[in-house]
C-alpha atoms as a PDB file:
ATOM      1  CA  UNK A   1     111.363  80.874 106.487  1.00  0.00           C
ATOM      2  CA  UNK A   2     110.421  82.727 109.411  1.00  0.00           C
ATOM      3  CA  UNK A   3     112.683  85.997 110.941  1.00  0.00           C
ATOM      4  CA  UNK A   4     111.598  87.689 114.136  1.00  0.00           C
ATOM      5  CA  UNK A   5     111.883  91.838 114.061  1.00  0.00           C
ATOM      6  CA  UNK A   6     113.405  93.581 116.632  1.00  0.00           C
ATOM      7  CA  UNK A   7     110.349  94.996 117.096  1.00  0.00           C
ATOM      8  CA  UNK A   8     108.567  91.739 118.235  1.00  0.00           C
ATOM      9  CA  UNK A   9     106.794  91.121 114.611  1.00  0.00           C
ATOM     10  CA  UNK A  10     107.635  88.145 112.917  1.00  0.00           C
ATOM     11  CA  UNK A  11     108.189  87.855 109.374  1.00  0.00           C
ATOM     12  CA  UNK A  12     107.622  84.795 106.759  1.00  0.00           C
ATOM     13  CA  UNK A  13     108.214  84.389 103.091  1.00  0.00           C
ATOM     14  CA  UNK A  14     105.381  81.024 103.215  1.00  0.00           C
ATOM     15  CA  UNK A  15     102.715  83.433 102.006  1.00  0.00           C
ATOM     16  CA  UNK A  16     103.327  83.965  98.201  1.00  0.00           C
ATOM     17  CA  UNK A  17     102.545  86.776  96.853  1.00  0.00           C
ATOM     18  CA  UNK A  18     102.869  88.463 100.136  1.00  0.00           C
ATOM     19  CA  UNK A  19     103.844  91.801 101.600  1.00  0.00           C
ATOM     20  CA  UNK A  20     106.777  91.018 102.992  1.00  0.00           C
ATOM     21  CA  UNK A  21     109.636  89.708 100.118  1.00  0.00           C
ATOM     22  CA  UNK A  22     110.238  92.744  97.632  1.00  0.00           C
ATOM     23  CA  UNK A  23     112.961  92.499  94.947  1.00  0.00           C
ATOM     24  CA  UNK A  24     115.869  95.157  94.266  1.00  0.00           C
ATOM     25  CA  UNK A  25     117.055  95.843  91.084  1.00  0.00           C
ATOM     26  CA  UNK A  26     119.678  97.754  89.771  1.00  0.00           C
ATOM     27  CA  UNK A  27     119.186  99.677  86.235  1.00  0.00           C
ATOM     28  CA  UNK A  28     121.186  96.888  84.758  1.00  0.00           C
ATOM     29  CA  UNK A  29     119.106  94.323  87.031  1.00  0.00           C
ATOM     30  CA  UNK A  30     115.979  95.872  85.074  1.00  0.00           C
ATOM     31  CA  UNK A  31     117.602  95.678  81.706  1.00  0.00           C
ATOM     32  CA  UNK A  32     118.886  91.786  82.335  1.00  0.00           C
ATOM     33  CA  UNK A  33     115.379  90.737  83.411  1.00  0.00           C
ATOM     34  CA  UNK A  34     113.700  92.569  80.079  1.00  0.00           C
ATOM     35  CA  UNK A  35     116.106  90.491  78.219  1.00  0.00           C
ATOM     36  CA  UNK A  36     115.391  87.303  79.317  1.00  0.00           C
ATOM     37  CA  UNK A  37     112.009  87.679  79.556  1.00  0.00           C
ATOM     38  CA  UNK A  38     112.127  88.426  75.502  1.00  0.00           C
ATOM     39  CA  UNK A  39     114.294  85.714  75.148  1.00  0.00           C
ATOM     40  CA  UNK A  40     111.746  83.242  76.464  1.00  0.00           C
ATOM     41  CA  UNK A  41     108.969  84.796  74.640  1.00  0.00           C
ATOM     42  CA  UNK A  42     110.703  84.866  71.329  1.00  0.00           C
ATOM     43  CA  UNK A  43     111.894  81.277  72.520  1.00  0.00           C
ATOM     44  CA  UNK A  44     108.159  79.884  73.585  1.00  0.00           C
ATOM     45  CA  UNK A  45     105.438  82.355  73.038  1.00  0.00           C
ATOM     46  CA  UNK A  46     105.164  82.847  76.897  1.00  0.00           C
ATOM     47  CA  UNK A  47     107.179  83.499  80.288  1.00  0.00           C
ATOM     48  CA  UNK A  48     106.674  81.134  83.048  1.00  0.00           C
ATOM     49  CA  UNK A  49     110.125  80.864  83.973  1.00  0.00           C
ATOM     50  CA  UNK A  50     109.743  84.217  86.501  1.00  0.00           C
ATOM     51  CA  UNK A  51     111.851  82.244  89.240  1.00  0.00           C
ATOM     52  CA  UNK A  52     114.478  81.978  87.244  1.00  0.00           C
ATOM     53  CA  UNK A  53     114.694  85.518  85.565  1.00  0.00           C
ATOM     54  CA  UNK A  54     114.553  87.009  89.278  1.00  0.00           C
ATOM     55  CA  UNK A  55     117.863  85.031  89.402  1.00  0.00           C
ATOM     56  CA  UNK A  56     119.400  86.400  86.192  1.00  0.00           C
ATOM     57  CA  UNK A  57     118.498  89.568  86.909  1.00  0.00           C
ATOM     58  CA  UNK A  58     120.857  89.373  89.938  1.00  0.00           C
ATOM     59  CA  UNK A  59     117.553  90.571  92.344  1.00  0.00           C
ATOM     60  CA  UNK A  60     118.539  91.240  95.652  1.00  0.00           C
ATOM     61  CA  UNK A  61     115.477  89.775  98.019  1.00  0.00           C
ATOM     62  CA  UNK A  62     114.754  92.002 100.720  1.00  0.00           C
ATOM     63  CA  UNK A  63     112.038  91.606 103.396  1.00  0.00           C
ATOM     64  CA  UNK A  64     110.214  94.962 104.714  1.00  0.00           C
ATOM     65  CA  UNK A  65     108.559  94.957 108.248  1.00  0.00           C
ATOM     66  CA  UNK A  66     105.033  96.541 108.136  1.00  0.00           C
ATOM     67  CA  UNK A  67     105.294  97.076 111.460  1.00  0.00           C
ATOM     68  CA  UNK A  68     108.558  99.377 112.007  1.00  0.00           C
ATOM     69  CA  UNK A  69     109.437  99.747 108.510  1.00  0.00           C
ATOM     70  CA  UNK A  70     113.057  97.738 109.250  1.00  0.00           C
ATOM     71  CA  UNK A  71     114.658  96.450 105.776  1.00  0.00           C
ATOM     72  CA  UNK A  72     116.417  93.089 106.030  1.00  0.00           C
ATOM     73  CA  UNK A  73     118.353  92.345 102.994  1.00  0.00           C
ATOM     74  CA  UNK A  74     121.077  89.520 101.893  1.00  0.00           C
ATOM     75  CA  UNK A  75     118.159  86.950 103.970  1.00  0.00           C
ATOM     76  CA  UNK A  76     118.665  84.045 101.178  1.00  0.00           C
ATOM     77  CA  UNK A  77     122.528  85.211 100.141  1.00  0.00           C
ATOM     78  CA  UNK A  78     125.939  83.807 101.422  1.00  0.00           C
ATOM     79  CA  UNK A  79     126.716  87.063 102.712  1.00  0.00           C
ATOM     80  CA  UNK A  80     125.400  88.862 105.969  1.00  0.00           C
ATOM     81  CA  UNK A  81     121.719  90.084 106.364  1.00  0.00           C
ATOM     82  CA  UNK A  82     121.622  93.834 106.441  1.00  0.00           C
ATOM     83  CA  UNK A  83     119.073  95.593 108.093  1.00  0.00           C
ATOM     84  CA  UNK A  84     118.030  99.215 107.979  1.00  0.00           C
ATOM     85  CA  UNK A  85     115.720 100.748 110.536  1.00  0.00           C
ATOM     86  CA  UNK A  86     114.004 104.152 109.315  1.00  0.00           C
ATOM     87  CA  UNK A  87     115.744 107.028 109.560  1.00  0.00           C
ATOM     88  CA  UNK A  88     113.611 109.266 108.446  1.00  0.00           C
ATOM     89  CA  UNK A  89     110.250 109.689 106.055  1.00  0.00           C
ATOM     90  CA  UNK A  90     110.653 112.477 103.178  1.00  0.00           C
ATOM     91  CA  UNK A  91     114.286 114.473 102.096  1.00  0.00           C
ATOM     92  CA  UNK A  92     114.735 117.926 102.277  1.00  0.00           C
ATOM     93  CA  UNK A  93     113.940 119.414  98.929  1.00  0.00           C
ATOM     94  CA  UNK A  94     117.416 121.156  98.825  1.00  0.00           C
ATOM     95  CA  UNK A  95     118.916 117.426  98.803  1.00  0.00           C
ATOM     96  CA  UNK A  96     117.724 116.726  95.277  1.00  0.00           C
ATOM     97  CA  UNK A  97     118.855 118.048  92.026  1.00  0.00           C
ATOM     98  CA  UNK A  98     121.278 118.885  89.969  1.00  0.00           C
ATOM     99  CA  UNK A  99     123.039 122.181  91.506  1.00  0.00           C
ATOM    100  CA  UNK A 100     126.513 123.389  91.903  1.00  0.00           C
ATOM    101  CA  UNK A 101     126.090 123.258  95.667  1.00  0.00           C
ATOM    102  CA  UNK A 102     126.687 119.266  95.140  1.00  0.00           C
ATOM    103  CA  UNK A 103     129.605 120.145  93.810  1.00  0.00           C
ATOM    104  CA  UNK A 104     131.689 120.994  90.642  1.00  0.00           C
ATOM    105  CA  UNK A 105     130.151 119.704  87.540  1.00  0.00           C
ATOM    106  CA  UNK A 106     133.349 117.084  86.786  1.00  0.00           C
ATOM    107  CA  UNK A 107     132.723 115.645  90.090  1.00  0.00           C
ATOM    108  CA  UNK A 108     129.059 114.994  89.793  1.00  0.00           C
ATOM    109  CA  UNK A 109     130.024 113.369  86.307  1.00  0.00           C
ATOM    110  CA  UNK A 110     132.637 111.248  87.709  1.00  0.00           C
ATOM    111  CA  UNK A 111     130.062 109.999  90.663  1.00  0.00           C
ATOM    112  CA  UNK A 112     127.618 109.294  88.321  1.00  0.00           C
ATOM    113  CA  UNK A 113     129.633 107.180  86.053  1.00  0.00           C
ATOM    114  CA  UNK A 114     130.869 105.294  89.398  1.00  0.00           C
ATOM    115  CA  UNK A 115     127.159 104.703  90.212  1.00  0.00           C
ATOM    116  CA  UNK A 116     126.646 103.613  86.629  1.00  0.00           C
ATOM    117  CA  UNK A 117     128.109 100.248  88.293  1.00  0.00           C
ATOM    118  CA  UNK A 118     126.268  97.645  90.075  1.00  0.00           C
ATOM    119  CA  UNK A 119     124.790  98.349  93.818  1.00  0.00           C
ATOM    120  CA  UNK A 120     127.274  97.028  96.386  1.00  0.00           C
ATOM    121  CA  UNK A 121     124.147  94.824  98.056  1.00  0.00           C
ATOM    122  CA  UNK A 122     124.177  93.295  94.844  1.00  0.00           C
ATOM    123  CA  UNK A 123     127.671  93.032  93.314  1.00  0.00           C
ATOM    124  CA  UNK A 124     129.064  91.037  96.754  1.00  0.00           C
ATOM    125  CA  UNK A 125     126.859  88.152  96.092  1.00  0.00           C
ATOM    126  CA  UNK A 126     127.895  85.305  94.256  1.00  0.00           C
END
């Protein structure tokens, strides 16, 4: 498949490995693909099935320009393709942490148990 940038450079997935396609996983996404990766090893001896595991770890494919840096995700789902153009490179250091100026300590535990869920690029495909 080939997708033109905004930016004028076009982008293809024919090359394979290549430096466009990258995969996004969620935590769980991570712990689903560990399992069925030991399931075929403990199953054959070896994993060749990487394809398919990308698949049951519910990867979302996204494709990175190395041009402009624009993120195009959802380009092989049912759903719309997303794309992000670069805000910004680096966060202020103030933005990290774990800090009452976030807020009070029951609301940063109640966000992080929300986020415990699966990523919303991920959860509305099928």
């Amino acid at each position: 498949m080939f997708l033109l940038c905004p930016c004028g450079y076009t982008l293809t997935d024919v090359a394979t490995p290549g430096r466009i396609v990258h995969y996004l996983l969620s935590a769980h996404g991570v712990e689903r693909l560990q399992n069925a990766v030991d399931k075929e090893v403990k199953d054959c001896g070896i994993v060749e099935e990487w394809p398919e595991h990308w698949d049951a770890a519910r990867a979302a494919e996204a494709w990175l320009c190395p041009k402009c840096s624009r993120l195009f995700t959802g380009i092989n789902g049912a759903g719309p393709v997303r794309v992000f153009v670069l805000e910004q490179v680096g966060i202020d250091p103030g933005s990290t942490g774990i800090d009452s100026r976030f807020g009070p300590i029951t609301e940063l535990l109640a966000l992080a148990q929300e986020q415990a869920g699966e990523s919303p690029l991920i959860a509305n495909q099928p």
